[in-house]
Protein backbone atom coordinates (compact mmCIF):
# COMPACT_ATOMS: atom_id res chain seq x y z
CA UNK A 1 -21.17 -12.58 5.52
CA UNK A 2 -20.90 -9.06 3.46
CA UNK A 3 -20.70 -9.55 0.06
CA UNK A 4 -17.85 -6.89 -1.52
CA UNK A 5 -17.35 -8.63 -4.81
CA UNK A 6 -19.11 -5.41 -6.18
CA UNK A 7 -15.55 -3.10 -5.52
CA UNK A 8 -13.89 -5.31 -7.85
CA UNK A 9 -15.78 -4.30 -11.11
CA UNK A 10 -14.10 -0.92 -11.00
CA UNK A 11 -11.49 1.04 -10.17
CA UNK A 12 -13.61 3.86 -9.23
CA UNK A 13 -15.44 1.89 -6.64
CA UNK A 14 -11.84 0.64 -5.42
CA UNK A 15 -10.96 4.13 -5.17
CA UNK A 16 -14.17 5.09 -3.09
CA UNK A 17 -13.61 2.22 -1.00
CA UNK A 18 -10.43 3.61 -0.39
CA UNK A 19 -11.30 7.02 0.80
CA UNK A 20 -14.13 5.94 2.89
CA UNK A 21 -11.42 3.38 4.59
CA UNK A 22 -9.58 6.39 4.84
CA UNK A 23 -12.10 8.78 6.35
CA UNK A 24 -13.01 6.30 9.26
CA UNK A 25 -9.97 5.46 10.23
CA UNK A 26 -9.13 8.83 10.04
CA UNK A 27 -11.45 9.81 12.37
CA UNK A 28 -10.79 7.23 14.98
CA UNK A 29 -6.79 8.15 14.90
CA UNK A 30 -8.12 11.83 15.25
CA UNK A 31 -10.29 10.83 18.59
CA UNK A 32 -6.89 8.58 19.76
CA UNK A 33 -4.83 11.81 19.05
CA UNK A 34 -2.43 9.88 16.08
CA UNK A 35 -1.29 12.03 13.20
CA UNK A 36 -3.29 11.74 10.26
CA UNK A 37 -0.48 10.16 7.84
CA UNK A 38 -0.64 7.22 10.35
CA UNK A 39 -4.10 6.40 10.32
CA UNK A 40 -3.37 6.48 5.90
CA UNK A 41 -0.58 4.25 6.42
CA UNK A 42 -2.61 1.61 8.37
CA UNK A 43 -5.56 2.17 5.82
CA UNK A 44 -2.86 1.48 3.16
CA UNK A 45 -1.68 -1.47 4.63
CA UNK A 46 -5.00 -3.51 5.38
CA UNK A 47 -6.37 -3.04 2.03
CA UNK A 48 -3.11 -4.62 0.39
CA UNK A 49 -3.29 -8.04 -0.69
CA UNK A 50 -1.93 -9.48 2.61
CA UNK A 51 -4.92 -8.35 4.29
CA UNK A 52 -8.05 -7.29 3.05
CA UNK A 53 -7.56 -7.83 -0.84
CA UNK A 54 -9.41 -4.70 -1.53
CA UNK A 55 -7.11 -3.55 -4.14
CA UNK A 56 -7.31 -5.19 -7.58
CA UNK A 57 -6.40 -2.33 -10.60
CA UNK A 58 -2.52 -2.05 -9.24
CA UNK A 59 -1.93 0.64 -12.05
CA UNK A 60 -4.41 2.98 -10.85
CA UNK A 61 -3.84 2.64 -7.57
CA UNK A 62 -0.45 2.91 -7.64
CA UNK A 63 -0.61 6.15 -9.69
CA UNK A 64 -2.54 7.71 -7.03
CA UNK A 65 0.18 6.42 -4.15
CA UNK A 66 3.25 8.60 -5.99
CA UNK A 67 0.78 11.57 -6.70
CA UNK A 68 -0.04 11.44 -2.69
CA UNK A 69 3.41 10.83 -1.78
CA UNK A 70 4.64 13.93 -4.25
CA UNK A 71 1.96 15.95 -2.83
CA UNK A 72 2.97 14.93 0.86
CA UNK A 73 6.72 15.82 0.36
CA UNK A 74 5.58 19.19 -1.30
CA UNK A 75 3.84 20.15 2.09
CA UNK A 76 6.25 19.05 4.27
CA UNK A 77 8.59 21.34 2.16
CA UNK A 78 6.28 24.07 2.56
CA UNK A 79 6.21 23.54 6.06
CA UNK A 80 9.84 23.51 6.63
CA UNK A 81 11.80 26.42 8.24
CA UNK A 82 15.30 27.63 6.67
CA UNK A 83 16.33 29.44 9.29
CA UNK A 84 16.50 25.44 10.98
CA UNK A 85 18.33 24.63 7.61
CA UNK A 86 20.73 27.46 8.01
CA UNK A 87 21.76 25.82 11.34
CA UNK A 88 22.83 22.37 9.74
């Protein structure tokens, strides 16, 4: 069995754990045709504590989750059209 007890004795290798998580099953949801914010969402979800445990320094972690979600809802903003607004 792989030994990732190593992850745990920093929050920058949970963090790099994350993002390569991240990337991979980024890629595969790109090659399935899935939006991206999916494939994050499952990668979110299976390194949780109900799944794979990955996560241990909650505070960082969960710093980085409202920055992404803050920088998510600023794109989508950017993204929007107010002429579709207008119409409401």
């Amino acid at each position: 069995m792989l030994d990732l007890s190593f992850i745990h004795l920093s929050a920058f290798y949970e963090l790099t754990a994350l993002v390569v998580l991240a990337a991979a099953l980024g890629f595969i949801g790109v090659l399935l045709r899935q939006p991206m914010i999916v494939s994050f969402i499952a990668v979110g979800g299976g390194v949780g504590p109900s799944a794979l445990n990955i996560v241990q320094s909650h505070a960082h972690i969960e710093l980085l989750a409202e920055l992404g979600i803050a920088v998510l809802l600023f794109l989508v903003g950017l993204k929007l059209d107010l002429k579709f607004i207008r119409t409401l």
